[in-house]
C-alpha atoms as a PDB file:
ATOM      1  CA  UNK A   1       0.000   0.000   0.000  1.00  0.00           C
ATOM      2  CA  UNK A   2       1.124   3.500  -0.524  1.00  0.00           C
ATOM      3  CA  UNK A   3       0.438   6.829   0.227  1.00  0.00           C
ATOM      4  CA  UNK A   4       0.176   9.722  -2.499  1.00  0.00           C
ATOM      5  CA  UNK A   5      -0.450  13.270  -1.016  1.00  0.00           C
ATOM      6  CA  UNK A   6      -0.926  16.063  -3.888  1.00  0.00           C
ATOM      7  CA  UNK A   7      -1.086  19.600  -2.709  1.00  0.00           C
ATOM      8  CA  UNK A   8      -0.486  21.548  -5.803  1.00  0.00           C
ATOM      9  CA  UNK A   9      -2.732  23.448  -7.269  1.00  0.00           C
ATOM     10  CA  UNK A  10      -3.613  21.298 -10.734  1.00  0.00           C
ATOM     11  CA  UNK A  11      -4.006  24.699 -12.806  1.00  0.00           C
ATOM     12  CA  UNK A  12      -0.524  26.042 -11.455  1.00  0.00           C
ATOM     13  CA  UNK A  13       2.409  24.728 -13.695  1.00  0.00           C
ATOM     14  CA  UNK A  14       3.994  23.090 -10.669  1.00  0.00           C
ATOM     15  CA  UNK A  15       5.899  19.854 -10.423  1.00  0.00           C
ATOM     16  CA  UNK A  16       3.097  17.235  -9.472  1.00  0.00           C
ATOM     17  CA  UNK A  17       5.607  14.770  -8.136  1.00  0.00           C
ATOM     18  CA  UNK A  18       2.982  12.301  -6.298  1.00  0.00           C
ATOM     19  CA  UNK A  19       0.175  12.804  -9.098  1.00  0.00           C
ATOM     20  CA  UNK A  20       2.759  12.395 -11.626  1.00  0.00           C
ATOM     21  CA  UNK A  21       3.845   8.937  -9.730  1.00  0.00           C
ATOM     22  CA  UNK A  22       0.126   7.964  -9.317  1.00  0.00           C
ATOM     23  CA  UNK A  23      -1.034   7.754 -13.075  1.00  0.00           C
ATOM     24  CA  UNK A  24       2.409   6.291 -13.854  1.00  0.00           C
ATOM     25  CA  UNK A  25       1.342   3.391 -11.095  1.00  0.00           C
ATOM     26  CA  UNK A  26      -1.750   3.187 -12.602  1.00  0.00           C
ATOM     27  CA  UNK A  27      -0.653   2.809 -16.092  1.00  0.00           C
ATOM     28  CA  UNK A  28       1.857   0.052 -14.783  1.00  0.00           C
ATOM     29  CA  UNK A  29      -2.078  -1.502 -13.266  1.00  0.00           C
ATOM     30  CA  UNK A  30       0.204  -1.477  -9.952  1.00  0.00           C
ATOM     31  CA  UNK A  31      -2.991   0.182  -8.096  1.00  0.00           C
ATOM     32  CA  UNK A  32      -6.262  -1.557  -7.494  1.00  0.00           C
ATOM     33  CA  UNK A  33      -8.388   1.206  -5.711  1.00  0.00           C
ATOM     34  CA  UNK A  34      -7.777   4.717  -5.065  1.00  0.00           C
ATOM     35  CA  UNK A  35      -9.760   6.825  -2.705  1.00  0.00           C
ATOM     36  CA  UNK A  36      -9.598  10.512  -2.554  1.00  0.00           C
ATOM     37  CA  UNK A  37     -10.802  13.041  -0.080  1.00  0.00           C
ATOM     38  CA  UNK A  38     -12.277  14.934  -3.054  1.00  0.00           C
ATOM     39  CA  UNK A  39     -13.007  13.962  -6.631  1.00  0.00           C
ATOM     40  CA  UNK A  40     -11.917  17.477  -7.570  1.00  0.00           C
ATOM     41  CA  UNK A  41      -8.532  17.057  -6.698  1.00  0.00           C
ATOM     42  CA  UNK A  42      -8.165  13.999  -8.932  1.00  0.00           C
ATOM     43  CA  UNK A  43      -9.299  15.669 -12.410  1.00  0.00           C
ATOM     44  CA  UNK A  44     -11.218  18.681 -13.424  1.00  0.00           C
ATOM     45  CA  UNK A  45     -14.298  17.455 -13.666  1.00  0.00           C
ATOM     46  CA  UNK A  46     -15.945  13.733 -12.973  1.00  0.00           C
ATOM     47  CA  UNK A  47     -16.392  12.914 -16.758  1.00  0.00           C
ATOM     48  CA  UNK A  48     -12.865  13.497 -17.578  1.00  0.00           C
ATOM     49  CA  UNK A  49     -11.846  11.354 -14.429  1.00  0.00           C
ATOM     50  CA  UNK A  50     -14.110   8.849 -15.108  1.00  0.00           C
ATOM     51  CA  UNK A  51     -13.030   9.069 -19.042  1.00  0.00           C
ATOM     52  CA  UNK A  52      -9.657   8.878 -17.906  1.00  0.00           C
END
């Protein structure tokens, strides 16, 4: 299990080191479930999360 704790802003051209690490795990299908604290903080909107 591990932990990935984003707190940059996702329309601020900052280095998303965690994000960046998550979607790389999840292309790799090393994740089975992710829960967030917000669905906003995961995508812009839920269609393009749940498109993604």
């Amino acid at each position: 299990m591990d932990t990935y704790i984003d707190i940059a802003s996702g329309k601020a051209k900052s280095n998303r080191k965690a994000f960046n690490r998550l979607i790389k795990d999840c292309e790799e299908k090393n994740i089975e479930i992710i829960i967030t604290k917000n669905i906003s903080r995961f995508g812009r909107d839920t269609v393009e999360v749940l498109e993604g």
